[in-house]
N, C-alpha and C. Protein backbone atom coordinates (compact mmCIF):
# COMPACT_ATOMS: atom_id res chain seq x y z
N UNK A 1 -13.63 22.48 54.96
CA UNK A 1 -12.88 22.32 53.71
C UNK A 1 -12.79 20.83 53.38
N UNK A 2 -13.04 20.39 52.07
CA UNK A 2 -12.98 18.98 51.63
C UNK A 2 -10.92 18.65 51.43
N UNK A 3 -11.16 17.43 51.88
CA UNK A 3 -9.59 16.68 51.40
C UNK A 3 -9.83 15.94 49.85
N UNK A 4 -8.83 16.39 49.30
CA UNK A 4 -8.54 16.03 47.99
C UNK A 4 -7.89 14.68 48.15
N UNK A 5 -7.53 13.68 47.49
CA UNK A 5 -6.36 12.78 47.07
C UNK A 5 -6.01 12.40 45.91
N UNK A 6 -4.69 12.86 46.10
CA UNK A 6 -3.80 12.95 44.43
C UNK A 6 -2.95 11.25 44.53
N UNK A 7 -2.59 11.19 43.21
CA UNK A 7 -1.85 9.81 43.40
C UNK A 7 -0.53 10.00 42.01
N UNK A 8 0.02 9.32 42.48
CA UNK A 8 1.28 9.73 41.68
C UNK A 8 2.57 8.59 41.53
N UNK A 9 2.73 8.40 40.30
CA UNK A 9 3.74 7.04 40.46
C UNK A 9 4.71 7.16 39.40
N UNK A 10 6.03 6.85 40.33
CA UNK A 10 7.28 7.31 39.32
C UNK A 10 8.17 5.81 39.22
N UNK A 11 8.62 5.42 38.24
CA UNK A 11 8.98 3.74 38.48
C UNK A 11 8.45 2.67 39.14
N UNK A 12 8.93 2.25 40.34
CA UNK A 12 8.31 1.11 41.03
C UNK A 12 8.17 1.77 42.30
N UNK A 13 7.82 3.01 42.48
CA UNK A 13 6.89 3.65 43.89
C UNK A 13 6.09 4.52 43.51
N UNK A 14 5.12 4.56 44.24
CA UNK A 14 4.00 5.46 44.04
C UNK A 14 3.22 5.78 45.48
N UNK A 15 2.15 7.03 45.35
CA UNK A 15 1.89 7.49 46.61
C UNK A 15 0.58 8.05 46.69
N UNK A 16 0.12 7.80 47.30
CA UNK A 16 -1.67 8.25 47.59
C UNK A 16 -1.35 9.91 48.35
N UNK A 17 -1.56 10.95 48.14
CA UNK A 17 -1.35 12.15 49.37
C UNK A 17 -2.55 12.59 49.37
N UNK A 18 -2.80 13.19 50.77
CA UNK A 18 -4.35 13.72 51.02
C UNK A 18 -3.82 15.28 50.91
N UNK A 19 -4.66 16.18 50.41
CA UNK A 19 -4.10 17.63 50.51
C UNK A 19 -6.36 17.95 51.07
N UNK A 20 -5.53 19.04 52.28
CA UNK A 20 -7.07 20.08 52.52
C UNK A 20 -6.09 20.91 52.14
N UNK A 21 -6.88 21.91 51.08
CA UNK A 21 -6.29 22.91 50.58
C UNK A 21 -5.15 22.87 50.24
N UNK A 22 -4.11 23.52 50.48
CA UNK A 22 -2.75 23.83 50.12
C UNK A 22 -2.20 22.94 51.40
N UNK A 23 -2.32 22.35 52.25
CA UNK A 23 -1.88 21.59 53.26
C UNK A 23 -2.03 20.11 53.50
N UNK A 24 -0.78 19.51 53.25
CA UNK A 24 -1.19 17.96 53.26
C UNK A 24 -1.07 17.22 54.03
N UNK A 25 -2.41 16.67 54.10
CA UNK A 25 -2.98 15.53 55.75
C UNK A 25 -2.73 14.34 55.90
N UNK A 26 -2.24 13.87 54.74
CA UNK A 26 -1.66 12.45 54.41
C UNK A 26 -1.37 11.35 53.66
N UNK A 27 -0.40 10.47 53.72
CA UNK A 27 -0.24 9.89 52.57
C UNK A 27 0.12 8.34 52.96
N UNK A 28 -0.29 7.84 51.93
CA UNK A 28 0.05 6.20 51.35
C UNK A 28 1.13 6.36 50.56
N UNK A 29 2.01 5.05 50.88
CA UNK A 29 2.82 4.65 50.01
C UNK A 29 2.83 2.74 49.28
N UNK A 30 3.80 2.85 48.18
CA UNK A 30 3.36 1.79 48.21
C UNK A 30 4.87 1.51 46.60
N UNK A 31 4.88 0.55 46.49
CA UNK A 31 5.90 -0.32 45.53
C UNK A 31 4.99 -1.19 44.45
N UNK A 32 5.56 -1.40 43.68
CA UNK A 32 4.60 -2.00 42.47
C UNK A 32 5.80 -3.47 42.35
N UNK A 33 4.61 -4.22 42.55
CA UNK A 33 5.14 -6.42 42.75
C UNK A 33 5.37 -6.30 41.37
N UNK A 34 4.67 -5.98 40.45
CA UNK A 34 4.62 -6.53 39.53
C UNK A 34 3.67 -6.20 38.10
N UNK A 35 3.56 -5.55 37.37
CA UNK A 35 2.45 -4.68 36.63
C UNK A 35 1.10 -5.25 37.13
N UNK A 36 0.64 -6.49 37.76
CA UNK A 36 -0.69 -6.69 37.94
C UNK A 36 -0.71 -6.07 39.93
N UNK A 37 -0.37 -5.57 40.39
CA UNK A 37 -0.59 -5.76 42.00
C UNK A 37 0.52 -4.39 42.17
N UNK A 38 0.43 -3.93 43.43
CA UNK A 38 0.96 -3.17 43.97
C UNK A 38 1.09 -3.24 46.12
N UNK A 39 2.29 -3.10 46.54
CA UNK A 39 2.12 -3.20 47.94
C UNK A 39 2.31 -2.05 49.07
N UNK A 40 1.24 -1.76 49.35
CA UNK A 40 1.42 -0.55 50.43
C UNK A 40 2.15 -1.16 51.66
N UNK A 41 2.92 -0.15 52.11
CA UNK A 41 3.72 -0.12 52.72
C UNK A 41 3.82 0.77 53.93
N UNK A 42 3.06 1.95 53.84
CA UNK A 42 2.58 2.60 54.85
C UNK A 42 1.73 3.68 54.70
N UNK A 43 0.72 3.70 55.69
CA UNK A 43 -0.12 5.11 55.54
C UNK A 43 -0.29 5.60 56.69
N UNK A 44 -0.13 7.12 56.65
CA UNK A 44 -0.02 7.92 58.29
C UNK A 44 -1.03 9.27 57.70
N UNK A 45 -1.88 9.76 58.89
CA UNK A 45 -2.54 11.11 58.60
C UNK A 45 -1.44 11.82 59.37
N UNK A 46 -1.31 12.86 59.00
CA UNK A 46 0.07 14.11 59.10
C UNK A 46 -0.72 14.45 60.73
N UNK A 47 0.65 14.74 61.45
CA UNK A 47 0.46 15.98 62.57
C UNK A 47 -0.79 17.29 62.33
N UNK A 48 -1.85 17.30 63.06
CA UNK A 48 -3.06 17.98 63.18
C UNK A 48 -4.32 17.61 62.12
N UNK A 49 -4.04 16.60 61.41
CA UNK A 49 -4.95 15.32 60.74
C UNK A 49 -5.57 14.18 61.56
N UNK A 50 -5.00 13.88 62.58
CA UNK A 50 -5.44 12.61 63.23
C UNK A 50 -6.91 12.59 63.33
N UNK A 51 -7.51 11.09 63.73
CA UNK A 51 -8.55 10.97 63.74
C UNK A 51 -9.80 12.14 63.12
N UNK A 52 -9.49 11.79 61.65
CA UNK A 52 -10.13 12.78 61.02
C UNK A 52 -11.11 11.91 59.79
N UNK A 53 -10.18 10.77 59.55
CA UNK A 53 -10.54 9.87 58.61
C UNK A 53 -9.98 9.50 57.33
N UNK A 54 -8.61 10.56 57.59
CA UNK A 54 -7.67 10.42 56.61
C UNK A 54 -6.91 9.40 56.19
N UNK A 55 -6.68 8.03 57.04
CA UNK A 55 -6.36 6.74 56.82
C UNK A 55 -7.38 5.68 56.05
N UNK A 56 -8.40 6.25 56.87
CA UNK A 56 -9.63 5.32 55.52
C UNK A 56 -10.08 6.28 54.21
N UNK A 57 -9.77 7.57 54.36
CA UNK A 57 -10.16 8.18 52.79
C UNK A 57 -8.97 7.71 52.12
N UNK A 58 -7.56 7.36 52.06
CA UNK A 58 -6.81 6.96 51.12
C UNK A 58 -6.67 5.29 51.05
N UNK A 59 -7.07 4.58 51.83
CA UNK A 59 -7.56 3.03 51.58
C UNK A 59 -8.43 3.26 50.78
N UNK A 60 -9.69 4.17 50.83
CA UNK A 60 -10.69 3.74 49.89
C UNK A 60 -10.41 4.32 48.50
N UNK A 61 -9.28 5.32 48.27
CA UNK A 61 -9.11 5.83 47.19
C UNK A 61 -8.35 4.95 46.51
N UNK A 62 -7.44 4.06 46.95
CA UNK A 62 -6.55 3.26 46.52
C UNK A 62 -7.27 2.23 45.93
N UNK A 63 -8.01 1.71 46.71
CA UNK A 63 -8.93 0.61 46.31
C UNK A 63 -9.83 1.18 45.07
N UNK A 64 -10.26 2.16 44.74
CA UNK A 64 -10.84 2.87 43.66
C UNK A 64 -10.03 2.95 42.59
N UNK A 65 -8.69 3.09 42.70
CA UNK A 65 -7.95 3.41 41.80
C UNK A 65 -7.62 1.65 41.22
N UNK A 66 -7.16 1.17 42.23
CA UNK A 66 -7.00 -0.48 41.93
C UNK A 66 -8.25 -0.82 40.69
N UNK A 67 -9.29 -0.71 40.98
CA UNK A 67 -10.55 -1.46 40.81
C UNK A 67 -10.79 -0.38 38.87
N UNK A 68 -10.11 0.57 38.91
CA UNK A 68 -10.58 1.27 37.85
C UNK A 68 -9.09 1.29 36.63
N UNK A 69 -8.44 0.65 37.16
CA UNK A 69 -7.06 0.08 36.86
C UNK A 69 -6.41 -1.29 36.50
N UNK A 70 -7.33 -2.13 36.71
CA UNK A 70 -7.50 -3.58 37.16
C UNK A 70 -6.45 -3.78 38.03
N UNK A 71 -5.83 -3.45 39.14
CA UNK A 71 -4.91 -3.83 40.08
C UNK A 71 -5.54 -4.67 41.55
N UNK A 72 -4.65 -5.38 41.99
CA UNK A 72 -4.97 -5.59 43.12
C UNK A 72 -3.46 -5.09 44.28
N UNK A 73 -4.24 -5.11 45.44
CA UNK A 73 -3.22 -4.28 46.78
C UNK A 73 -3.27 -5.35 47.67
N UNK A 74 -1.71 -5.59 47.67
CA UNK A 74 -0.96 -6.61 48.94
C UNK A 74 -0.93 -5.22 50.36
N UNK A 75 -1.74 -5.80 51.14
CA UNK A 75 -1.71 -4.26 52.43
C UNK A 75 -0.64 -4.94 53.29
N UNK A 76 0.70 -4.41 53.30
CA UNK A 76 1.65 -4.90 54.45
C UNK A 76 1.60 -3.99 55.29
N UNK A 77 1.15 -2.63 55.05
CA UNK A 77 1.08 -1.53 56.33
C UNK A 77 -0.23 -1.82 57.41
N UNK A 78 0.38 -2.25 58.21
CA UNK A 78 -0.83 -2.79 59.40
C UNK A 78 -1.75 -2.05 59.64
N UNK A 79 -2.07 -0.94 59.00
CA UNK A 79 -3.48 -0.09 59.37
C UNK A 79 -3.85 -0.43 58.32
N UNK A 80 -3.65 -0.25 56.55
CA UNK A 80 -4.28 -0.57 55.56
C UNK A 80 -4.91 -2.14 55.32
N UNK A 81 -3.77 -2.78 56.25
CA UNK A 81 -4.70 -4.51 56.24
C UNK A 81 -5.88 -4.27 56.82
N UNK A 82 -5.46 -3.85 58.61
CA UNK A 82 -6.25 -3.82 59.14
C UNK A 82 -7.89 -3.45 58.45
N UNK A 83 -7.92 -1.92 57.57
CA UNK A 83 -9.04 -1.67 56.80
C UNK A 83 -9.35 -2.70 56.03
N UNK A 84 -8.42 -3.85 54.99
CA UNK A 84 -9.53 -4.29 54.21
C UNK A 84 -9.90 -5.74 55.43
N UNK A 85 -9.11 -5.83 56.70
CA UNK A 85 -9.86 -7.03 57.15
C UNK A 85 -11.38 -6.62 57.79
N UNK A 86 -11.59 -5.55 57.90
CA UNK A 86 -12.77 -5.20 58.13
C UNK A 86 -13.98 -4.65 57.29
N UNK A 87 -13.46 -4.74 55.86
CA UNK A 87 -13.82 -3.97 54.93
C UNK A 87 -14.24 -5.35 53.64
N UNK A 88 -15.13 -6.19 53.95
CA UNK A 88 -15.63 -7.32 53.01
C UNK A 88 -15.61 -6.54 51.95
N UNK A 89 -15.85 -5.50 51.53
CA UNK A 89 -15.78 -5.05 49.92
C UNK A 89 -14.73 -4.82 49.07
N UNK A 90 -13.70 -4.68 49.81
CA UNK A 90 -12.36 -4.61 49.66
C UNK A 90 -12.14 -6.11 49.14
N UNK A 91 -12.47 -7.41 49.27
CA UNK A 91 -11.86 -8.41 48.73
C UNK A 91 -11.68 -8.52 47.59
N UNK A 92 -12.30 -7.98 46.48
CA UNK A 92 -12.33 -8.00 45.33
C UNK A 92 -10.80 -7.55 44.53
N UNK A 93 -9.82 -6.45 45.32
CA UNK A 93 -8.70 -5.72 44.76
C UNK A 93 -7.42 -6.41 45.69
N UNK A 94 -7.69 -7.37 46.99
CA UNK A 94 -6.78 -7.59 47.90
C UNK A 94 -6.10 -8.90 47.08
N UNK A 95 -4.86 -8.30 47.04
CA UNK A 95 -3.66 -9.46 46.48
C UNK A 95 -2.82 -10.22 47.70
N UNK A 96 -3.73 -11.69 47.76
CA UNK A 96 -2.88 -12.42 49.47
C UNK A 96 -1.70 -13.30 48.73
């Protein structure tokens, strides 16, 4: 079964969620700096998600959404830095 990711933003928070099927594998969060940038704050794959790839499918969705949005992403959640410090393509949306 494919994972979906929905995104959704109500005032100054918003949230990346992974759904397989009717069951959801995980989510990003994140606060908005400022109408140009936004800062994640944490991303976890859900209990029986792990090591599945659900932490880098919503980095890369975020970064998609950034890039088709004109935003850039301050990553304070130490796994989402971690992705764009390894992720040279990612520099283009990263707000330091």
């Amino acid at each position: 079964m494919s994972v979906e990711v929905r995104q959704a933003e109500e005032g100054s928070k918003g949230a990346f969620t992974a759904w397989e099927g009717d069951r959801r594998a995980g989510v990003m969060t994140y606060s908005r700096g400022n109408p140009a940038f936004v800062i994640v704050d944490h991303t976890e794959a859900l209990a029986g998600f792990e090591g599945r790839g659900i932490g880098k499918l919503l980095v890369a969705s975020a970064v998609e959404w950034a890039r088709q949005n004109g935003q850039k992403i301050m990553p304070l959640c130490p796994y989402t830095r971690a992705v764009f410090e390894r992720t040279p393509d990612y520099a283009d949306v990263w707000f330091k």
